[in-house]
N, C-alpha and C. Protein backbone atom coordinates (compact mmCIF):
# COMPACT_ATOMS: atom_id res chain seq x y z
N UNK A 1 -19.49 7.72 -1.40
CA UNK A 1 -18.55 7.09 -0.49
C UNK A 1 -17.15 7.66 -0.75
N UNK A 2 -16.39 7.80 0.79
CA UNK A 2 -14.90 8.08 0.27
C UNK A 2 -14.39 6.80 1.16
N UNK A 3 -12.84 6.88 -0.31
CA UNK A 3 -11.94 6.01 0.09
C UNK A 3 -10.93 6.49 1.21
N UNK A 4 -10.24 5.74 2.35
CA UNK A 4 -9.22 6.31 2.75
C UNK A 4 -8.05 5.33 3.47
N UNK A 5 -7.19 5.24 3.20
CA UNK A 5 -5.87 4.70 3.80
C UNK A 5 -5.95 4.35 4.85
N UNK A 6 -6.03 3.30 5.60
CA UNK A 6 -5.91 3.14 7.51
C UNK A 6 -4.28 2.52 7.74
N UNK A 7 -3.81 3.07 8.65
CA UNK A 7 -1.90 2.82 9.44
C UNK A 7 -2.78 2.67 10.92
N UNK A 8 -1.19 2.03 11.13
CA UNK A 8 -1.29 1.68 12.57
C UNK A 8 -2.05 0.45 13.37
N UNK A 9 -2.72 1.16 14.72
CA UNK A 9 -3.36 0.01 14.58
C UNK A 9 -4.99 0.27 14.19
N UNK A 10 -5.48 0.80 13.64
CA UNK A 10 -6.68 0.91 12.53
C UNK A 10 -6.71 -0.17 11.56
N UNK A 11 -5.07 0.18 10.90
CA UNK A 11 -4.63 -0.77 9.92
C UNK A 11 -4.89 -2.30 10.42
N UNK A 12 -4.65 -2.61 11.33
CA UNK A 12 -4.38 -3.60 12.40
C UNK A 12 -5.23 -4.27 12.28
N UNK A 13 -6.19 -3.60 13.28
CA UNK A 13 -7.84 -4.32 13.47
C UNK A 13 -8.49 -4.50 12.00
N UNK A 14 -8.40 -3.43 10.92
CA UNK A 14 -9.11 -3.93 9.56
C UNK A 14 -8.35 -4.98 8.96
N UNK A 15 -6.75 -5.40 8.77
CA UNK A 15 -6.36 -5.94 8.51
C UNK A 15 -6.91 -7.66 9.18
N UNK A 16 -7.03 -7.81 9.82
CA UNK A 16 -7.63 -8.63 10.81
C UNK A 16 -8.94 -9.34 10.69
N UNK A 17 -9.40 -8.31 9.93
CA UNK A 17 -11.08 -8.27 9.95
C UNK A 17 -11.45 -8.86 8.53
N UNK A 18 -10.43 -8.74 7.68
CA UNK A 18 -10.04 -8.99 6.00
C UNK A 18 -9.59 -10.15 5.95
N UNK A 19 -8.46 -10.55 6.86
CA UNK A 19 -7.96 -12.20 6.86
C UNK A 19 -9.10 -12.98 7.71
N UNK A 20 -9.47 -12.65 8.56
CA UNK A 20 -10.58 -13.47 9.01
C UNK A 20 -11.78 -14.30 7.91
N UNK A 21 -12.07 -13.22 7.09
CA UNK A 21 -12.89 -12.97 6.00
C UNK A 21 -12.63 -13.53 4.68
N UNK A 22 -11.26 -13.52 4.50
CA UNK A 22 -10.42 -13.97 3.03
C UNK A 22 -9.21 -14.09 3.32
N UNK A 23 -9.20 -15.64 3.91
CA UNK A 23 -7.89 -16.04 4.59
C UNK A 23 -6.70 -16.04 3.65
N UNK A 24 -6.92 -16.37 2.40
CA UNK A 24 -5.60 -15.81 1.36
C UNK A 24 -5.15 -14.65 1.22
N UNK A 25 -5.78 -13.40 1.46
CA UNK A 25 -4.71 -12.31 1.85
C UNK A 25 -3.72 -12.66 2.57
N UNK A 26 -3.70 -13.45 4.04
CA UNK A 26 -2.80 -13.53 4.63
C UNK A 26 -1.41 -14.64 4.13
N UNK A 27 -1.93 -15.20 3.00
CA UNK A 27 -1.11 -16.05 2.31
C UNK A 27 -0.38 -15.25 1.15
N UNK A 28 -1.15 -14.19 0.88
CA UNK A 28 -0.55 -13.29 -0.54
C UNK A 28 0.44 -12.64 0.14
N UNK A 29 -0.04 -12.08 1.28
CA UNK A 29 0.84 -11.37 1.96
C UNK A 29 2.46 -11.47 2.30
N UNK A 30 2.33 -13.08 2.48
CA UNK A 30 3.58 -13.92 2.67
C UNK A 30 4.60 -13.79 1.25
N UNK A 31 3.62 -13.99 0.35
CA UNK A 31 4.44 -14.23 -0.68
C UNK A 31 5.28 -12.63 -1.50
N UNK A 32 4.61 -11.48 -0.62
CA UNK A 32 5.11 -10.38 -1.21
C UNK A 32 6.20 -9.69 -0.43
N UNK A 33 7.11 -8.87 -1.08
CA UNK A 33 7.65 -7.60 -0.40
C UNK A 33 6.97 -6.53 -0.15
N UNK A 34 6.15 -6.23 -1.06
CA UNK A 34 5.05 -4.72 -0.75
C UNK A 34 4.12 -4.98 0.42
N UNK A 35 4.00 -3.41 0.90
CA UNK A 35 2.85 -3.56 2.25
C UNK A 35 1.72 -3.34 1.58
N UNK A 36 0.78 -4.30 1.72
CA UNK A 36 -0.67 -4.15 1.29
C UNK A 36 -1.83 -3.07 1.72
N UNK A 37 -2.19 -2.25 0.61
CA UNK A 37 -2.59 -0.56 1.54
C UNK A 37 -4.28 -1.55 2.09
N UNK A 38 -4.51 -1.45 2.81
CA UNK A 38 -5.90 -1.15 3.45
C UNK A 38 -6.68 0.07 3.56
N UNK A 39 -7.60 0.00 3.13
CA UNK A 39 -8.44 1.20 2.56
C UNK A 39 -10.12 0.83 2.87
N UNK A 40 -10.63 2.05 3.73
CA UNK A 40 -11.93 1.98 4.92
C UNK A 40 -12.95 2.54 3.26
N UNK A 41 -13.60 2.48 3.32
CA UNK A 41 -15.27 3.44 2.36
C UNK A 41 -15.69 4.13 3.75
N UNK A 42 -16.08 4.98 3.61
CA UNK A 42 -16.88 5.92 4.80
C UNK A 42 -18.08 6.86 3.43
N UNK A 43 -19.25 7.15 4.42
CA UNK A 43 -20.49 7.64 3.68
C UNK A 43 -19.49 9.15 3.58
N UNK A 44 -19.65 9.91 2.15
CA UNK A 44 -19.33 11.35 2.13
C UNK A 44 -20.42 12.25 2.44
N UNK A 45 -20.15 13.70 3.45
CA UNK A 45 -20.49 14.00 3.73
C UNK A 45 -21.47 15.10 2.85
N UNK A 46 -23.10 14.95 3.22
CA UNK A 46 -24.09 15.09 2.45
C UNK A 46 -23.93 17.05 2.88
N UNK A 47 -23.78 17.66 1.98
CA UNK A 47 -23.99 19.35 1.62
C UNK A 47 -25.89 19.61 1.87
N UNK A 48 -26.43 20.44 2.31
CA UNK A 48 -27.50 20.99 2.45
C UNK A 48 -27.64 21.97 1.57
């Protein structure tokens, strides 16, 4: 698996998809100054 960074609105919709899921992110969130990175897993690509 690779890790990777999502911006915008990628960020958006996963962000979304995470508070739906674990409604205290959106409460941690409140309580911080830092932007919280969101980060996708995708399958790495298999070599022959």
């Amino acid at each position: 698996m690779l890790a990777r960074e999502v911006t915008g609105d990628e960020k958006a919709l996963w962000w979304a998809r995470s508070v739906e899921a674990f409604p205290d992110y959106a409460e941690y969130q409140k309580k911080t100054d830092r932007e919280i990175p969101v980060l996708v897993l995708e399958p790495a690509a298999q070599e022959h």
